[in-house]
C-alpha atoms as a PDB file:
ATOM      1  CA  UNK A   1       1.503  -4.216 -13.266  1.00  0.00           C
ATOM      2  CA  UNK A   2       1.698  -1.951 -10.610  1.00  0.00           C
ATOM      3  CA  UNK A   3       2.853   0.697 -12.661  1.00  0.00           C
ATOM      4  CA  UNK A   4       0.563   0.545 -15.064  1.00  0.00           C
ATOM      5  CA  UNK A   5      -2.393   0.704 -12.215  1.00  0.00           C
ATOM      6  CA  UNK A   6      -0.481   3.489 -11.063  1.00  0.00           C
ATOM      7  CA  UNK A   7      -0.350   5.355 -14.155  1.00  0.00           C
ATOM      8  CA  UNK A   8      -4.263   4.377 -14.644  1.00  0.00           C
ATOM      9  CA  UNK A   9      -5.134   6.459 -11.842  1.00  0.00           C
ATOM     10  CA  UNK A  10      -3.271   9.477 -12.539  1.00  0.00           C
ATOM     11  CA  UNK A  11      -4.542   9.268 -15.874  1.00  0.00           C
ATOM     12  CA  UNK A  12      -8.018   8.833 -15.025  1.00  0.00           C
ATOM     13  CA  UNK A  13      -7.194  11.894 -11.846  1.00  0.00           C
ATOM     14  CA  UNK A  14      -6.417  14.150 -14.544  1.00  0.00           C
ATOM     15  CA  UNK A  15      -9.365  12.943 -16.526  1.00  0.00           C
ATOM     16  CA  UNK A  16     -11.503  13.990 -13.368  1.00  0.00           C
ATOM     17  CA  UNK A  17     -10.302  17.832 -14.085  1.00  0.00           C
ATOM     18  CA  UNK A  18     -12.585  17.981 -17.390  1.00  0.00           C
ATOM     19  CA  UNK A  19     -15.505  15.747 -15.684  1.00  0.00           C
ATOM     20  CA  UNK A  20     -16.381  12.951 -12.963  1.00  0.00           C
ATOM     21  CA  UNK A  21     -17.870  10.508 -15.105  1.00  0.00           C
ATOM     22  CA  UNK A  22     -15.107  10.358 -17.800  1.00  0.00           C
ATOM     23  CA  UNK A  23     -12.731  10.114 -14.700  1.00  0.00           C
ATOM     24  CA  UNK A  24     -14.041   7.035 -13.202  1.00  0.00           C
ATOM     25  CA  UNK A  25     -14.768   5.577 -16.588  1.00  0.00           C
ATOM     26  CA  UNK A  26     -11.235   5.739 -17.200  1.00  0.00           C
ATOM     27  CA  UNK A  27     -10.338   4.660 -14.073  1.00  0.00           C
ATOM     28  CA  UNK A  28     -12.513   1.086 -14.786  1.00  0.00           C
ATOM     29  CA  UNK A  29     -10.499   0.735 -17.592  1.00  0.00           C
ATOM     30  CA  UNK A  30      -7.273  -0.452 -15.336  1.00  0.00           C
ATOM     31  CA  UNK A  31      -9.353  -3.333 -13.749  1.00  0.00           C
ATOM     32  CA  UNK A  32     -10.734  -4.118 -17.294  1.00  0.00           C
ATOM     33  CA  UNK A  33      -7.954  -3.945 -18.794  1.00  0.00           C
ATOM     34  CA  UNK A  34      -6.216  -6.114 -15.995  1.00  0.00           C
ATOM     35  CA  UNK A  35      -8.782  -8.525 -16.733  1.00  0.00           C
ATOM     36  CA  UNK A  36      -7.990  -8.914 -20.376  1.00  0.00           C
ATOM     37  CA  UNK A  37      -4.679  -9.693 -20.016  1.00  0.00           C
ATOM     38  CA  UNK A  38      -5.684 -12.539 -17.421  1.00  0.00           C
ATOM     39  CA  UNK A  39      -7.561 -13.712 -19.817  1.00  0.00           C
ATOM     40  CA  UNK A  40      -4.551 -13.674 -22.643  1.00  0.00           C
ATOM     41  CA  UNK A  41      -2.633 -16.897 -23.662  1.00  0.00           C
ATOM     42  CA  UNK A  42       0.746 -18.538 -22.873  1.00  0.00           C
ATOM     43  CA  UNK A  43       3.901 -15.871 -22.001  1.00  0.00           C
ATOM     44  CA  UNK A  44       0.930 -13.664 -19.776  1.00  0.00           C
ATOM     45  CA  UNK A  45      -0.571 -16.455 -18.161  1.00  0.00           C
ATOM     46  CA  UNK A  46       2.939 -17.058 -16.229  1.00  0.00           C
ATOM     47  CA  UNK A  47       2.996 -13.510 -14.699  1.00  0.00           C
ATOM     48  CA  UNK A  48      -0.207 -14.647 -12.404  1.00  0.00           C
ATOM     49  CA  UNK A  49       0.357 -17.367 -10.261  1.00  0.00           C
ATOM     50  CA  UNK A  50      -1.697 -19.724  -7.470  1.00  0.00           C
ATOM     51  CA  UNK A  51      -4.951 -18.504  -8.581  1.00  0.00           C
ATOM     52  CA  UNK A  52      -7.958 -18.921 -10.775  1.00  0.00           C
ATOM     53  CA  UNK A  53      -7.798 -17.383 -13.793  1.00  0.00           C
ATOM     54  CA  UNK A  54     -12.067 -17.119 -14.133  1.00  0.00           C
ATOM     55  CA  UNK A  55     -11.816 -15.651 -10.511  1.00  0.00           C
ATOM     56  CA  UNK A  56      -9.457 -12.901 -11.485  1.00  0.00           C
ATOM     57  CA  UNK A  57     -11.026 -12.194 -14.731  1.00  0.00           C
ATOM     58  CA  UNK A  58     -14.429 -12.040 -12.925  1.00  0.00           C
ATOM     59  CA  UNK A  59     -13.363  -9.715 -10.140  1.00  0.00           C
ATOM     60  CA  UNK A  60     -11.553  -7.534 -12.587  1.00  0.00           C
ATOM     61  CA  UNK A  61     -14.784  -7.234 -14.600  1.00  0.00           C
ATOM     62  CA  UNK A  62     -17.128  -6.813 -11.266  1.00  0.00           C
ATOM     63  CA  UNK A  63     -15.091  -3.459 -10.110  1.00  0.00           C
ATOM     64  CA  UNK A  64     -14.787  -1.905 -13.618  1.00  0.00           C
ATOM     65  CA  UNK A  65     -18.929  -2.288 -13.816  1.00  0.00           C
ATOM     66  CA  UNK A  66     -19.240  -1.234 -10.189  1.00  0.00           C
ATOM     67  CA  UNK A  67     -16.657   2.169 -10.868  1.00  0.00           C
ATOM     68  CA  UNK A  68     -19.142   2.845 -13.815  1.00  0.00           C
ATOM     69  CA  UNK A  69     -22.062   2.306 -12.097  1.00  0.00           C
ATOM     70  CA  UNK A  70     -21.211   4.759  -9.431  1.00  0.00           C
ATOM     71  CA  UNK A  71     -20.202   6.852 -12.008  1.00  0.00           C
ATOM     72  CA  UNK A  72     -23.334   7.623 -13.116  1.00  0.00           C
ATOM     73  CA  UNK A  73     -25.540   7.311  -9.730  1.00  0.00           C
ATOM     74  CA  UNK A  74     -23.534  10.113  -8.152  1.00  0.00           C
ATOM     75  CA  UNK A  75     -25.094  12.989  -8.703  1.00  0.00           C
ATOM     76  CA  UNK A  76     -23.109  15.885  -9.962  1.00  0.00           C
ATOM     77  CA  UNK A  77     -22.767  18.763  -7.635  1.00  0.00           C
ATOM     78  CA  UNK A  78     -22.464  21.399 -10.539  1.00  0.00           C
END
């Protein structure tokens, strides 16, 4: 999982070269997609342990919306 965060944000870095808001909408897309596989059935559920599954899906969800949402309040300095 790290890995794949990892990868997220040099993906979403490189994204930031062509422009700001594609970058960080990108970059929600680890969170969200970290959220979706919480949410997945039996062989992923075993990766996640001692927590609650609505919890993580929920937080997962509330920073790809807030990474969006500062996406677009920040103004661009073009």
């Amino acid at each position: 999982m790290l890995l794949a965060c990892l990868l997220g944000i040099l993906i979403a870095a490189a994204c930031t070269i062509i422009d700001f808001r594609l970058g960080a909408i990108v970059l929600a897309v680890v969170p969200a997609g970290l959220a979706m596989m919480r949410a997945m059935p039996e062989p992923w559920e075993e990766v996640w342990t001692n927590r609650s599954k609505s919890v993580d899906i929920g937080t997962g969800l509330f920073f790809a919306v807030v990474l969006v949402a500062l996406a677009f309040v920040v103004p661009e300095s073009r």
